[in-house]
N, C-alpha and C. Protein backbone atom coordinates (compact mmCIF):
# COMPACT_ATOMS: atom_id res chain seq x y z
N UNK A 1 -3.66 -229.09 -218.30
CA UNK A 1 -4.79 -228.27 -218.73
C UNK A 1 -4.65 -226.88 -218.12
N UNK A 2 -4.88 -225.84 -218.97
CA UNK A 2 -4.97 -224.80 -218.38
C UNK A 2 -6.20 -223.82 -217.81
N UNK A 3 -5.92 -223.66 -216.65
CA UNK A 3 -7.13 -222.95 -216.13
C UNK A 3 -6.86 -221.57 -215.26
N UNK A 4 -8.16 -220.77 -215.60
CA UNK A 4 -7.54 -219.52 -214.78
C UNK A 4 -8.85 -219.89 -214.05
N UNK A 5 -9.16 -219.70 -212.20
CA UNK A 5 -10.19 -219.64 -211.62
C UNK A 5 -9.89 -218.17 -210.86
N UNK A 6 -11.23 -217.00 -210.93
CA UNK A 6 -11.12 -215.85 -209.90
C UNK A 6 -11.73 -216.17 -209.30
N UNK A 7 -11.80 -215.49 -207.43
CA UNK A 7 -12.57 -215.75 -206.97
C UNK A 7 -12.48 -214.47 -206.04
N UNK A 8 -13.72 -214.16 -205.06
CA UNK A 8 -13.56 -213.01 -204.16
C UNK A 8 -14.31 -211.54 -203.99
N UNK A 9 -14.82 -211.91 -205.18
CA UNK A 9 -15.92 -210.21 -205.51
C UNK A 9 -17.10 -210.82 -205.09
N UNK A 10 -17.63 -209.14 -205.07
CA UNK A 10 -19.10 -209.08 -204.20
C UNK A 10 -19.26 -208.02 -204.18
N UNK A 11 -20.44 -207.45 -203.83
CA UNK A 11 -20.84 -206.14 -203.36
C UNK A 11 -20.37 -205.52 -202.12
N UNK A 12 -19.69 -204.11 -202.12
CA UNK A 12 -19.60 -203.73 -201.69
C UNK A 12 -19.49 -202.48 -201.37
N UNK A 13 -19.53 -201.64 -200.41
CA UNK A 13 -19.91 -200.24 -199.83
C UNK A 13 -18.97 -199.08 -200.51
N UNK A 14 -18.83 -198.19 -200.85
CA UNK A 14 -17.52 -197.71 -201.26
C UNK A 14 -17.18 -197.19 -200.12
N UNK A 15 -15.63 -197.39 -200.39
CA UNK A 15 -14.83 -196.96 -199.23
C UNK A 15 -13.96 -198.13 -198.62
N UNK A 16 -14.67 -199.44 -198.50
CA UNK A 16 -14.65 -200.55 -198.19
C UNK A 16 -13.63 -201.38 -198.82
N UNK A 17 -13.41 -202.92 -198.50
CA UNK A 17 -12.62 -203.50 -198.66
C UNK A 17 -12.53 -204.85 -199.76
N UNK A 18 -12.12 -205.62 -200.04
CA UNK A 18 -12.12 -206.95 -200.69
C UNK A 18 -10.88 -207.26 -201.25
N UNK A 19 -10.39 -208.62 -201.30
CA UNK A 19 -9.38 -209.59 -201.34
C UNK A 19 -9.55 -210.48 -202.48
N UNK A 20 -9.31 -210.33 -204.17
CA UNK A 20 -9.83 -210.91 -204.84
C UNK A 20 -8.64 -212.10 -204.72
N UNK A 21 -9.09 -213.63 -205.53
CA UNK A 21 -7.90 -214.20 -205.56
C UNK A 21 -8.17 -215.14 -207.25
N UNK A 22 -7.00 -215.78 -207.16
CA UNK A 22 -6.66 -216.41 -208.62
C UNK A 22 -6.03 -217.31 -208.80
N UNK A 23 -6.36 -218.25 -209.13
CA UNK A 23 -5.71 -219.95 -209.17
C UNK A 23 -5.67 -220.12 -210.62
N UNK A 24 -4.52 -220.23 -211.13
CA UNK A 24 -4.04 -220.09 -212.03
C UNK A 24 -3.20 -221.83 -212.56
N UNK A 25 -3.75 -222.69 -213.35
CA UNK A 25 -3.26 -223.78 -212.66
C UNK A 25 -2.53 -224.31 -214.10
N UNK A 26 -1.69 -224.51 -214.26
CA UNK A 26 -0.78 -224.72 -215.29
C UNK A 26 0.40 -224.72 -215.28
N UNK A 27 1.93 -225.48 -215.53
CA UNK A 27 3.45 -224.99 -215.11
C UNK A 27 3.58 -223.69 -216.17
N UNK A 28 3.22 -223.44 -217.04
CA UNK A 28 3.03 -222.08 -217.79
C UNK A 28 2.88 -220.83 -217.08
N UNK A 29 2.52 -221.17 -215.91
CA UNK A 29 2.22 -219.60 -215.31
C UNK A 29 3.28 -219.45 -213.98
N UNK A 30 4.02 -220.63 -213.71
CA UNK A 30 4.77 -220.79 -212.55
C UNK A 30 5.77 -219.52 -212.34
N UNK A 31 6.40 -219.51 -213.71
CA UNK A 31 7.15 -218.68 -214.20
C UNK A 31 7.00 -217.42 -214.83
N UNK A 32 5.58 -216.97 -215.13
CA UNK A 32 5.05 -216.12 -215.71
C UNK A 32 4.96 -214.97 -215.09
N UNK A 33 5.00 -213.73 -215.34
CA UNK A 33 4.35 -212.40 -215.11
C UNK A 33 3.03 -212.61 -215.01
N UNK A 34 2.29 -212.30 -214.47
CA UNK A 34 0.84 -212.14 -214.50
C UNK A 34 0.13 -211.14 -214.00
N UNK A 35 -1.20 -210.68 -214.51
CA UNK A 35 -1.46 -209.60 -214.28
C UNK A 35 -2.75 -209.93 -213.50
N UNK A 36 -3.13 -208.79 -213.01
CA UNK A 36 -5.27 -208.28 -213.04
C UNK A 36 -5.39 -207.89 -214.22
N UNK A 37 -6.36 -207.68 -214.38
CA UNK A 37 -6.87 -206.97 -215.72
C UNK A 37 -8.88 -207.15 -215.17
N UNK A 38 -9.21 -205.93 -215.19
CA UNK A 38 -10.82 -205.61 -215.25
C UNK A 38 -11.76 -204.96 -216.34
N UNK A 39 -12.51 -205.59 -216.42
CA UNK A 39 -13.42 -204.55 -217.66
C UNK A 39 -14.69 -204.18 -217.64
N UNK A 40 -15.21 -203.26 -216.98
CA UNK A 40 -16.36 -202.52 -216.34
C UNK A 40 -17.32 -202.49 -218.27
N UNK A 41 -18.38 -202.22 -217.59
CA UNK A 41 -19.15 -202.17 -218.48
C UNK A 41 -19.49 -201.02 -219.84
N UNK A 42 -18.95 -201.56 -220.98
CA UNK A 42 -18.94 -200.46 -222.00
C UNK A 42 -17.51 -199.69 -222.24
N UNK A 43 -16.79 -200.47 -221.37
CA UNK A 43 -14.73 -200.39 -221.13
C UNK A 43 -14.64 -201.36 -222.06
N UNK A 44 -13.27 -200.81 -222.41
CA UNK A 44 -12.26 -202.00 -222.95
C UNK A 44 -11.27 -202.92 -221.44
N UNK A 45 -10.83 -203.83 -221.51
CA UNK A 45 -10.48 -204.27 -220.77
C UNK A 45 -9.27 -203.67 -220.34
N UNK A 46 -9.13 -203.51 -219.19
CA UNK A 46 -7.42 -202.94 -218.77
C UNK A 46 -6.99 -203.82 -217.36
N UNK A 47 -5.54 -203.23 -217.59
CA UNK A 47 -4.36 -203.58 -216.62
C UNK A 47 -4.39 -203.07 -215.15
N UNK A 48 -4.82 -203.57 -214.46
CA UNK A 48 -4.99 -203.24 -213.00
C UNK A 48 -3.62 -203.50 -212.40
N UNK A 49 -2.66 -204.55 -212.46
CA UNK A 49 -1.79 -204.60 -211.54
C UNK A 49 -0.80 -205.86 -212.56
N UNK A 50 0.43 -205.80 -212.14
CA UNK A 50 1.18 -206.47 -212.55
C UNK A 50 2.46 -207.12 -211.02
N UNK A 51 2.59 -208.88 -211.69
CA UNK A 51 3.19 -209.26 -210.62
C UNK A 51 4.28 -209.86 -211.67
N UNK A 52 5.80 -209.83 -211.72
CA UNK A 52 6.82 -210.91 -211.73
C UNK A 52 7.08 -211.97 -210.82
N UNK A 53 7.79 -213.02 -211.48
CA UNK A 53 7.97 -214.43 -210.75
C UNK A 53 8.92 -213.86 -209.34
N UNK A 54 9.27 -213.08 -209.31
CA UNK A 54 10.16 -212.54 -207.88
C UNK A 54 9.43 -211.88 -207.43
N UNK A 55 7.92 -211.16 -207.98
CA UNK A 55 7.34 -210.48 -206.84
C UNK A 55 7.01 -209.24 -207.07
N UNK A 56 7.87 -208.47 -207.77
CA UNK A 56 8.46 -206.86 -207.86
C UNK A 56 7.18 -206.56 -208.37
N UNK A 57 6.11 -205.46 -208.33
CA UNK A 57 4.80 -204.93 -208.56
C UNK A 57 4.88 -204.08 -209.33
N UNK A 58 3.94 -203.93 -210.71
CA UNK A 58 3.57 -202.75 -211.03
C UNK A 58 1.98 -202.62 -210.81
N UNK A 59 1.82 -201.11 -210.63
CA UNK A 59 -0.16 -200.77 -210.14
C UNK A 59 -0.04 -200.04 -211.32
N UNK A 60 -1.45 -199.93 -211.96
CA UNK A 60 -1.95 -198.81 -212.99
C UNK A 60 -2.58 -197.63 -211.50
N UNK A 61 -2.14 -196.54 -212.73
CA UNK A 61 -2.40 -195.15 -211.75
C UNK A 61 -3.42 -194.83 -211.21
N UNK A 62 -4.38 -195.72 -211.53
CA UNK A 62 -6.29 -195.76 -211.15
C UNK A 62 -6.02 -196.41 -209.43
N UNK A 63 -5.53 -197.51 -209.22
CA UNK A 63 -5.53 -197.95 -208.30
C UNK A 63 -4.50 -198.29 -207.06
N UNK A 64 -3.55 -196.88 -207.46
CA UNK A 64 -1.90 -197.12 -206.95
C UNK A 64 -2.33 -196.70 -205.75
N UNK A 65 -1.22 -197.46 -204.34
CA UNK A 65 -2.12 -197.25 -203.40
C UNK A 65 -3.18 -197.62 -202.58
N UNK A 66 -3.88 -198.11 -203.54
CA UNK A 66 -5.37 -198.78 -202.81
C UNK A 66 -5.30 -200.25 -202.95
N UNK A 67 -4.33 -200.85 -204.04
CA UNK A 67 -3.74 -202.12 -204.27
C UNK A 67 -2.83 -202.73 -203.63
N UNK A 68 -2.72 -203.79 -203.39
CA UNK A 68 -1.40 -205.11 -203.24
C UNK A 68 -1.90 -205.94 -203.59
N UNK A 69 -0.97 -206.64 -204.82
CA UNK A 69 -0.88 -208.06 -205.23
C UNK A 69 0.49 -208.57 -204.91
N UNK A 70 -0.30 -210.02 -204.64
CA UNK A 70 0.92 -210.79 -204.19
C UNK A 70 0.83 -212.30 -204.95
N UNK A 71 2.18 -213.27 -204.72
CA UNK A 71 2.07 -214.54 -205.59
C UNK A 71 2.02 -215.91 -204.80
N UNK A 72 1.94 -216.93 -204.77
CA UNK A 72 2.32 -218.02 -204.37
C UNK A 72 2.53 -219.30 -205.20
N UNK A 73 3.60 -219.35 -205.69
CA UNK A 73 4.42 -220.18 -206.64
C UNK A 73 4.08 -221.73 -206.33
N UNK A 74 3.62 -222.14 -207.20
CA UNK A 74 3.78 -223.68 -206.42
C UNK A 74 3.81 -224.61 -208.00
N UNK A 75 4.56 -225.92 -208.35
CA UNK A 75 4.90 -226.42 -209.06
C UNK A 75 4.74 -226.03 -210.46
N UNK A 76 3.25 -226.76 -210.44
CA UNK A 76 2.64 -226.51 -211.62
C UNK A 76 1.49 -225.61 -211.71
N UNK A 77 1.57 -224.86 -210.35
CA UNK A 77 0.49 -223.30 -210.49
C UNK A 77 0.80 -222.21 -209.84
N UNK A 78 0.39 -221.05 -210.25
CA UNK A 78 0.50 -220.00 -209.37
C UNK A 78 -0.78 -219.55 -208.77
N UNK A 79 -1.13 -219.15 -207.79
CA UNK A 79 -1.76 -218.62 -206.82
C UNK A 79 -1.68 -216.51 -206.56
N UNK A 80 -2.75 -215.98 -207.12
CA UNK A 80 -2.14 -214.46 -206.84
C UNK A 80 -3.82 -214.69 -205.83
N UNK A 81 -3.26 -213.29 -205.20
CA UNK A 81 -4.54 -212.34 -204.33
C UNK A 81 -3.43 -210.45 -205.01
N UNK A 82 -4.94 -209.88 -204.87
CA UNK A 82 -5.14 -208.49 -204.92
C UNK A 82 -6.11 -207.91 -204.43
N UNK A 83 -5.46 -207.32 -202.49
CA UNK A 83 -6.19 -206.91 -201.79
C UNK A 83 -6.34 -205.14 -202.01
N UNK A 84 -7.68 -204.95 -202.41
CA UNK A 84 -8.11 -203.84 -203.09
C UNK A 84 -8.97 -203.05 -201.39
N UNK A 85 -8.27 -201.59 -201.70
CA UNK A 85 -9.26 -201.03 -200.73
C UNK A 85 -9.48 -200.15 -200.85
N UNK A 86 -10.51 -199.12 -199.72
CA UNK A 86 -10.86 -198.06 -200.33
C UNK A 86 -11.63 -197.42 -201.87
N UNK A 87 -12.30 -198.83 -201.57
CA UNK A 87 -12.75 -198.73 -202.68
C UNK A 87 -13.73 -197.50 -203.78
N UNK A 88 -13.72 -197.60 -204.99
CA UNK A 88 -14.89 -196.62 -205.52
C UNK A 88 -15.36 -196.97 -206.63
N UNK A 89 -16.74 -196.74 -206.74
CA UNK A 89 -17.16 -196.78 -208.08
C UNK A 89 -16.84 -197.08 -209.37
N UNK A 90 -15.65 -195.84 -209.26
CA UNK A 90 -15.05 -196.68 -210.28
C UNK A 90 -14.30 -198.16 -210.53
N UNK A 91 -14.07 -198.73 -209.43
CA UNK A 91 -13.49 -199.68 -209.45
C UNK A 91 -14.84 -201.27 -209.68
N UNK A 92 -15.86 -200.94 -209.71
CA UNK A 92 -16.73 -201.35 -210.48
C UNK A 92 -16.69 -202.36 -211.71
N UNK A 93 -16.49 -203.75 -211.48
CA UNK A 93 -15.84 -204.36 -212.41
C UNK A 93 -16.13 -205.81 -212.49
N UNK A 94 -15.61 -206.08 -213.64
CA UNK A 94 -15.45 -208.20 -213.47
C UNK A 94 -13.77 -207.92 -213.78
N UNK A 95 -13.08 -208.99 -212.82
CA UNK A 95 -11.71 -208.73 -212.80
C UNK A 95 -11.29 -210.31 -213.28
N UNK A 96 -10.16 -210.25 -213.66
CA UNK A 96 -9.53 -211.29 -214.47
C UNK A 96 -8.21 -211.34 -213.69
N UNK A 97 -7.56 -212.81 -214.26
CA UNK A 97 -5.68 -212.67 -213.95
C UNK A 97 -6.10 -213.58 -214.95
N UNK A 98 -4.36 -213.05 -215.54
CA UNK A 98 -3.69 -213.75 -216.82
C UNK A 98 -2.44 -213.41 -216.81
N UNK A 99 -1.63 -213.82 -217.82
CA UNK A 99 -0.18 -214.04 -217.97
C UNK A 99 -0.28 -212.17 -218.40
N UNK A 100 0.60 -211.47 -218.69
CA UNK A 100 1.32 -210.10 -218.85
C UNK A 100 2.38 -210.50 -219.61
N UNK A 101 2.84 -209.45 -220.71
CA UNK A 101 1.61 -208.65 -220.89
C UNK A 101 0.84 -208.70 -222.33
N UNK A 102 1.66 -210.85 -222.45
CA UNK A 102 0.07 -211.03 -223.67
C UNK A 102 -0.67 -212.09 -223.32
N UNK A 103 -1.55 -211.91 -222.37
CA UNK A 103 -2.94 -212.49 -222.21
C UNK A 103 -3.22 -213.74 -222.65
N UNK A 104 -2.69 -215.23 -222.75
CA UNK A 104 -3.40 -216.18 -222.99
C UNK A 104 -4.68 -215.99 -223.76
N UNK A 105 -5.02 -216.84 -224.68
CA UNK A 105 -6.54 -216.74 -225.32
C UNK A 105 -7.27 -216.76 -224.37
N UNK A 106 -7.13 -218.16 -223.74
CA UNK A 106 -8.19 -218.35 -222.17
C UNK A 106 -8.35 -217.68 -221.76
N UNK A 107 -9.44 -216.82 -220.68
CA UNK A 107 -9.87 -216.33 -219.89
C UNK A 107 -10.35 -216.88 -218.74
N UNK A 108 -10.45 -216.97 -217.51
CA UNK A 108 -11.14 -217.41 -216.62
C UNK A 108 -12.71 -216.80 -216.83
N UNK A 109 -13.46 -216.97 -215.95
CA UNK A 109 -14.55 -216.32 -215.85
C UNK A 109 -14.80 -215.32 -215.43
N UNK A 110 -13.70 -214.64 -214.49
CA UNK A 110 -13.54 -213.52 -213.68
C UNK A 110 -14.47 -213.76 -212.63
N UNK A 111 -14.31 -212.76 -211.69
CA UNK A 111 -14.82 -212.34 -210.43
C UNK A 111 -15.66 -210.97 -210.54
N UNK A 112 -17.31 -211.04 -210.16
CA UNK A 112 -17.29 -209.24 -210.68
C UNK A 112 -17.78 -208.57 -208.63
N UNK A 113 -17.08 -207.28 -208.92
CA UNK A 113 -16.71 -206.46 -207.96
C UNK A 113 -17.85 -205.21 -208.48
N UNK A 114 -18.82 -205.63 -207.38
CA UNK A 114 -19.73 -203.75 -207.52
C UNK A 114 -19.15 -203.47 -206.37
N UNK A 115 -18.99 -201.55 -206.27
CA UNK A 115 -19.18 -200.55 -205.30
C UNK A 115 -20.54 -200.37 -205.43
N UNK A 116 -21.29 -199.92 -204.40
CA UNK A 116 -22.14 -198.94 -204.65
C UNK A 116 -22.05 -197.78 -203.40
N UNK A 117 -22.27 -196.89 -204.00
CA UNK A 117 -21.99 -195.25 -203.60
C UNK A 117 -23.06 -195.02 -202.38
């Protein structure tokens, strides 16, 4: 069965910190690219960060810097965190992980992440 679970958002201060994470549970994703992806309110959804099965990172230019994602491979699931800091406003969001860079139908439920200013 496939499941995406986020977990890790909350309110917080801007400037400040948070550690989102993502249990991703399927052998489909063991091997997969997977991304973040967030979609603030009245946004289309976008690409926050990208991870390959070796690791190698891409950040979108919104959050280069203030990001690290990382993986933890395990049989039949993968495991990401994306420790976000410095946060701002804009980063204001419900955040997702999914496969990269075509998205499974599924969605998890996401995690949502306020700043407030």
């Amino acid at each position: 069965q496939v499941q995406l679970v986020e977990s890790g958002g909350g309110l917080v201060q801007a400037g400040g910190s948070l550690t989102l994470s993502c249990a991703a549970s399927s052998s489909i994703f063991s091997l997969s690219t997977m991304g973040w992806y967030r979609q603030a309110p009245g946004k289309q959804r976008e690409m926050v960060a990208i991870i390959n099965g070796r690791g190698d990172t891409v950040y979108a230019e919104s959050v280069m810097g203030r990001v690290t994602v990382s993986r933890d491979n395990a049989k039949n699931s993968v495991y990401l965190q994306m420790k976000m800091n410095n946060l701002t406003s804009e980063d204001t969001a419900v955040y997702y992980c999914n496969t990269y860079p075509n998205p499974r139908g599924h969605w998890g439920q996401g995690t949502q992440v306020t700043v407030s200013s």
